[in-house]
C-alpha atoms as a PDB file:
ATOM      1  CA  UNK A   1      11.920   2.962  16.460  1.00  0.00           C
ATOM      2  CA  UNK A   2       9.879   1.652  13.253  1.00  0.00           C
ATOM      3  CA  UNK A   3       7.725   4.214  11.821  1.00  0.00           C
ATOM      4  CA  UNK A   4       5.301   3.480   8.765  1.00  0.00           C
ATOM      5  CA  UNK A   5       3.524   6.610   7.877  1.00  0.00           C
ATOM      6  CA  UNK A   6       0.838   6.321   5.490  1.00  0.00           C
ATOM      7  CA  UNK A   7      -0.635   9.259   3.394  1.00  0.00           C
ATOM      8  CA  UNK A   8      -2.840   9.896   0.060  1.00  0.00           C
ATOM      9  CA  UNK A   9      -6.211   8.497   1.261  1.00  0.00           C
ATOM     10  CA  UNK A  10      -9.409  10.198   1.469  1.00  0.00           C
ATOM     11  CA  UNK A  11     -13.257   9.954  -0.492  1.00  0.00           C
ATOM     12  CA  UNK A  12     -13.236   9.696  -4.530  1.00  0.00           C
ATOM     13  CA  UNK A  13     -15.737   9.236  -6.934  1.00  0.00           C
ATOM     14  CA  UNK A  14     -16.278   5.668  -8.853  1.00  0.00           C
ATOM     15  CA  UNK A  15     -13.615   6.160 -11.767  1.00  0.00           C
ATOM     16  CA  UNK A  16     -10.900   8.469 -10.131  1.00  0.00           C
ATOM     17  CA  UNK A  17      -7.639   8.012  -9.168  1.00  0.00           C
ATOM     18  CA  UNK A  18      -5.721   8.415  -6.004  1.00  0.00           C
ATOM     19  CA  UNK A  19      -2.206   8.135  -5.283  1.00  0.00           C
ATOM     20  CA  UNK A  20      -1.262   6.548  -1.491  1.00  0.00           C
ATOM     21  CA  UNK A  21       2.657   6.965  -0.081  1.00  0.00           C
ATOM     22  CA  UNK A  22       4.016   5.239   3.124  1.00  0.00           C
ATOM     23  CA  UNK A  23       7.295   6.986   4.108  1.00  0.00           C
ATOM     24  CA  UNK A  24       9.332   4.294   6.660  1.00  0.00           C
ATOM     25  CA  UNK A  25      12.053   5.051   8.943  1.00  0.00           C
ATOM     26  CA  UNK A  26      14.069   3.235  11.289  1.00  0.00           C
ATOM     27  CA  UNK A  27      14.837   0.877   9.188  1.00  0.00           C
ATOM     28  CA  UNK A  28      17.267  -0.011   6.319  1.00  0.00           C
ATOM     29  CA  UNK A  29      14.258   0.446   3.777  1.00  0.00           C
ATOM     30  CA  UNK A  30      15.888  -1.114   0.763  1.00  0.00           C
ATOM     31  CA  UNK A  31      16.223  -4.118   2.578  1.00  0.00           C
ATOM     32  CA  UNK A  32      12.301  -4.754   2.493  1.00  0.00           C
ATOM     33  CA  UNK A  33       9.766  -6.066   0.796  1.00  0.00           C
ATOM     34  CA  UNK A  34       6.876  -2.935   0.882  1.00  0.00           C
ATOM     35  CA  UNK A  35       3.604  -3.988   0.287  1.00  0.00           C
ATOM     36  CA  UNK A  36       0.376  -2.703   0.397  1.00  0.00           C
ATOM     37  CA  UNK A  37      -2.578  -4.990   1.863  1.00  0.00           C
ATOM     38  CA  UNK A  38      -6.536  -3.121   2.831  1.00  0.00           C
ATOM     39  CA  UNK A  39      -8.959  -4.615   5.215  1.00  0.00           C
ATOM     40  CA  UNK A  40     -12.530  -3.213   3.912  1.00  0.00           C
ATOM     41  CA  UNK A  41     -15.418  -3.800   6.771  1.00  0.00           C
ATOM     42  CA  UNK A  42     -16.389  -7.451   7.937  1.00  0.00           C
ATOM     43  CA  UNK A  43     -13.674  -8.340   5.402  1.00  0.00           C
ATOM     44  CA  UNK A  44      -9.896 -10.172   6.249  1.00  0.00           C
ATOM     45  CA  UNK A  45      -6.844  -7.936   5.178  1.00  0.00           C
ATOM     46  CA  UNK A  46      -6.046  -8.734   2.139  1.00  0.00           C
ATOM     47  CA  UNK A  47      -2.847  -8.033   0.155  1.00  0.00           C
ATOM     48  CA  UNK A  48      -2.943  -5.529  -2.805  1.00  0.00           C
ATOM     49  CA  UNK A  49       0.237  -5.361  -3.997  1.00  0.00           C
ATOM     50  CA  UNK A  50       3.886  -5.663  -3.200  1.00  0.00           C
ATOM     51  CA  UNK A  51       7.398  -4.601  -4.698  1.00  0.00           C
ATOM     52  CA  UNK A  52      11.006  -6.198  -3.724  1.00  0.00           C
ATOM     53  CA  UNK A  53      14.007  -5.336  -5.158  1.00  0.00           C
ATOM     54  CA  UNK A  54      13.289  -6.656  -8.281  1.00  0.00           C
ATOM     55  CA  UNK A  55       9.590  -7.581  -9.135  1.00  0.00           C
ATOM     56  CA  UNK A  56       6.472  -6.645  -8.297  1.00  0.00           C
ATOM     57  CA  UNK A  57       3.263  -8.359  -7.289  1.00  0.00           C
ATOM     58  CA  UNK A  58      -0.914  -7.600  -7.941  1.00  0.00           C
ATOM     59  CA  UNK A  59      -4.014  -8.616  -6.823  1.00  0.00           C
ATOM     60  CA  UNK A  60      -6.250  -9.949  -9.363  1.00  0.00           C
ATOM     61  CA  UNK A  61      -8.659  -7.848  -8.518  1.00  0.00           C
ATOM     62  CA  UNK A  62      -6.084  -4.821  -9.355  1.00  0.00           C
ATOM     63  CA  UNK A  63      -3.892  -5.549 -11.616  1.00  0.00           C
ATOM     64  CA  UNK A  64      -4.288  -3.251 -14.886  1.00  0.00           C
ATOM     65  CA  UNK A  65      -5.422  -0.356 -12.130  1.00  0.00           C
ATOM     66  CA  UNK A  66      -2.963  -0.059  -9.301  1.00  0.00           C
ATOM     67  CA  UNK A  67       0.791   0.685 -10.278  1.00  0.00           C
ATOM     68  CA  UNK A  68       3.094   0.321  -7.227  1.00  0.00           C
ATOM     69  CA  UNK A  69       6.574   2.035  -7.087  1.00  0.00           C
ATOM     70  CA  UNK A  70       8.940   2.484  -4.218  1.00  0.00           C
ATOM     71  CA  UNK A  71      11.823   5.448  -3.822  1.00  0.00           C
ATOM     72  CA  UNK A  72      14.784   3.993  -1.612  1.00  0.00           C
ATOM     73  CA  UNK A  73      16.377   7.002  -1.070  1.00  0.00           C
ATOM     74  CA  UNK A  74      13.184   8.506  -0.185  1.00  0.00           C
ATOM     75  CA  UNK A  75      12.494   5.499   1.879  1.00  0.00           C
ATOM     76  CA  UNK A  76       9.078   5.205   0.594  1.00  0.00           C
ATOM     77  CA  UNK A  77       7.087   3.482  -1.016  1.00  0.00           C
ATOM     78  CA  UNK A  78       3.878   4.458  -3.387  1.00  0.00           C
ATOM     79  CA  UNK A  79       0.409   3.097  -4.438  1.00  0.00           C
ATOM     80  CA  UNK A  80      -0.715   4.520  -7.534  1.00  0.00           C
ATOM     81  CA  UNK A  81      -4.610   3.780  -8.157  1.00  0.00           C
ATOM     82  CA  UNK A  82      -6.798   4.534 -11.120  1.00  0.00           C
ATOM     83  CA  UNK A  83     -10.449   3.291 -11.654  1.00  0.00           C
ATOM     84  CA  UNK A  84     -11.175   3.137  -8.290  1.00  0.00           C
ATOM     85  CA  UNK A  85     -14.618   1.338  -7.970  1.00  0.00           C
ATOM     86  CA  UNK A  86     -16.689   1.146  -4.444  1.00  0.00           C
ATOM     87  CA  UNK A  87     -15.551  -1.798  -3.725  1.00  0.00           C
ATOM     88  CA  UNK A  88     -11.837  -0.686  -3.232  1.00  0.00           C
ATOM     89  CA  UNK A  89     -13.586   1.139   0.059  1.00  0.00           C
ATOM     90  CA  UNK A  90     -10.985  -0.055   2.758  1.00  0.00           C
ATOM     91  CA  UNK A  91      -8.229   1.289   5.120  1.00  0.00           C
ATOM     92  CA  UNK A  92      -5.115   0.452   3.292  1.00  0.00           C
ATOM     93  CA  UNK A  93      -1.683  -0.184   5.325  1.00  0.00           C
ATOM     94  CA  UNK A  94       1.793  -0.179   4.423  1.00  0.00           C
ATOM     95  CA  UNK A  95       3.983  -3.159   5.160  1.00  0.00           C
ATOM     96  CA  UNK A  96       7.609  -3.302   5.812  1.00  0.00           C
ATOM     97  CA  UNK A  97       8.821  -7.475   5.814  1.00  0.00           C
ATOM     98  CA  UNK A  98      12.570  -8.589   5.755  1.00  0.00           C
ATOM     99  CA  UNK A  99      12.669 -11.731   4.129  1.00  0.00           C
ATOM    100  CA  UNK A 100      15.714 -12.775   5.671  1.00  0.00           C
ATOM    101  CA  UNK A 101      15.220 -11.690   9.168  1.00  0.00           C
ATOM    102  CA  UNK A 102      11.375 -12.314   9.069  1.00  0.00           C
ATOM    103  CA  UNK A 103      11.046  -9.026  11.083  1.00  0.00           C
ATOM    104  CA  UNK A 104       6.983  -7.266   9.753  1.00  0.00           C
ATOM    105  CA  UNK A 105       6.146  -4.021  10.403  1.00  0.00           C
ATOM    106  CA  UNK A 106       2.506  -2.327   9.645  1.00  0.00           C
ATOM    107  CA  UNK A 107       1.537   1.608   9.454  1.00  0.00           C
ATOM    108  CA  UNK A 108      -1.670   2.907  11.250  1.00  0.00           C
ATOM    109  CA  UNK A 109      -3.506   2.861   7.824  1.00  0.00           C
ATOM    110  CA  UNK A 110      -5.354   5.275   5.658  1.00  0.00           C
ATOM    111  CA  UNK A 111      -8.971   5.058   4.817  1.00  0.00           C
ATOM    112  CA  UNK A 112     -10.088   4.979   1.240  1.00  0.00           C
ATOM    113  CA  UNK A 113     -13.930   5.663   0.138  1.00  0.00           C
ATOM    114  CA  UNK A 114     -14.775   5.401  -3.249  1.00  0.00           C
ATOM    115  CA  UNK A 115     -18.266   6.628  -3.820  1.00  0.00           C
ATOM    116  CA  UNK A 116     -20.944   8.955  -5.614  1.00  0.00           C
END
């Protein structure tokens, strides 16, 4: 069974940091593209950023901020943020695609509030 477990999130002030991990098992993690997408309220999930075996992918709207970094022999994967502003509020879920199988596989998601 796929598991996608999400971690990290919680309430930060405009200007902080927070770091999110998704750990994944069940799969052959280094076989993935992780990625990182958010849905914020009234709002269509949206993809922050993603990381393959060899390059990396932002947002507009984070790059410069959010650093993402995976561990395959940890089998996760990490979102570092810094400057967090309110409108980064959003659950934030891990994604697991195979690019060659097409198989997608999504965490339960972690909420992140930034706000005074």
């Amino acid at each position: 069974q796929v598991q996608l477990v999400e971690s990290g999130g919680g309430l930060v002030q405009p200007g902080g940091s927070l770091r999110l991990s998704c750990a994944g098992s069940g799969i052959i993690f280094s076989l993935y593209t992780m990625g990182w997408y958010r849905q914020a309220p009234g709002k269509e999930r949206e993809l922050v950023a993603d990381i393959s075996s060899g390059s990396t992918n932002y947002a507009d709207s984070v790059k410069g901020r959010f650093t993402i970094s995976r561990d395959n022999a940890k089998n996760t994967v990490y979102l570092q943020m810094h400057v967090l502003t309110p409108e980064d509020t959003a659950v934030y879920y891990c994604n697991a695609w195979a690019t060659v199988t097409g198989r997608n596989y999504w965490g339960q998601g972690t909420q992140v509030t930034v706000s005074s």
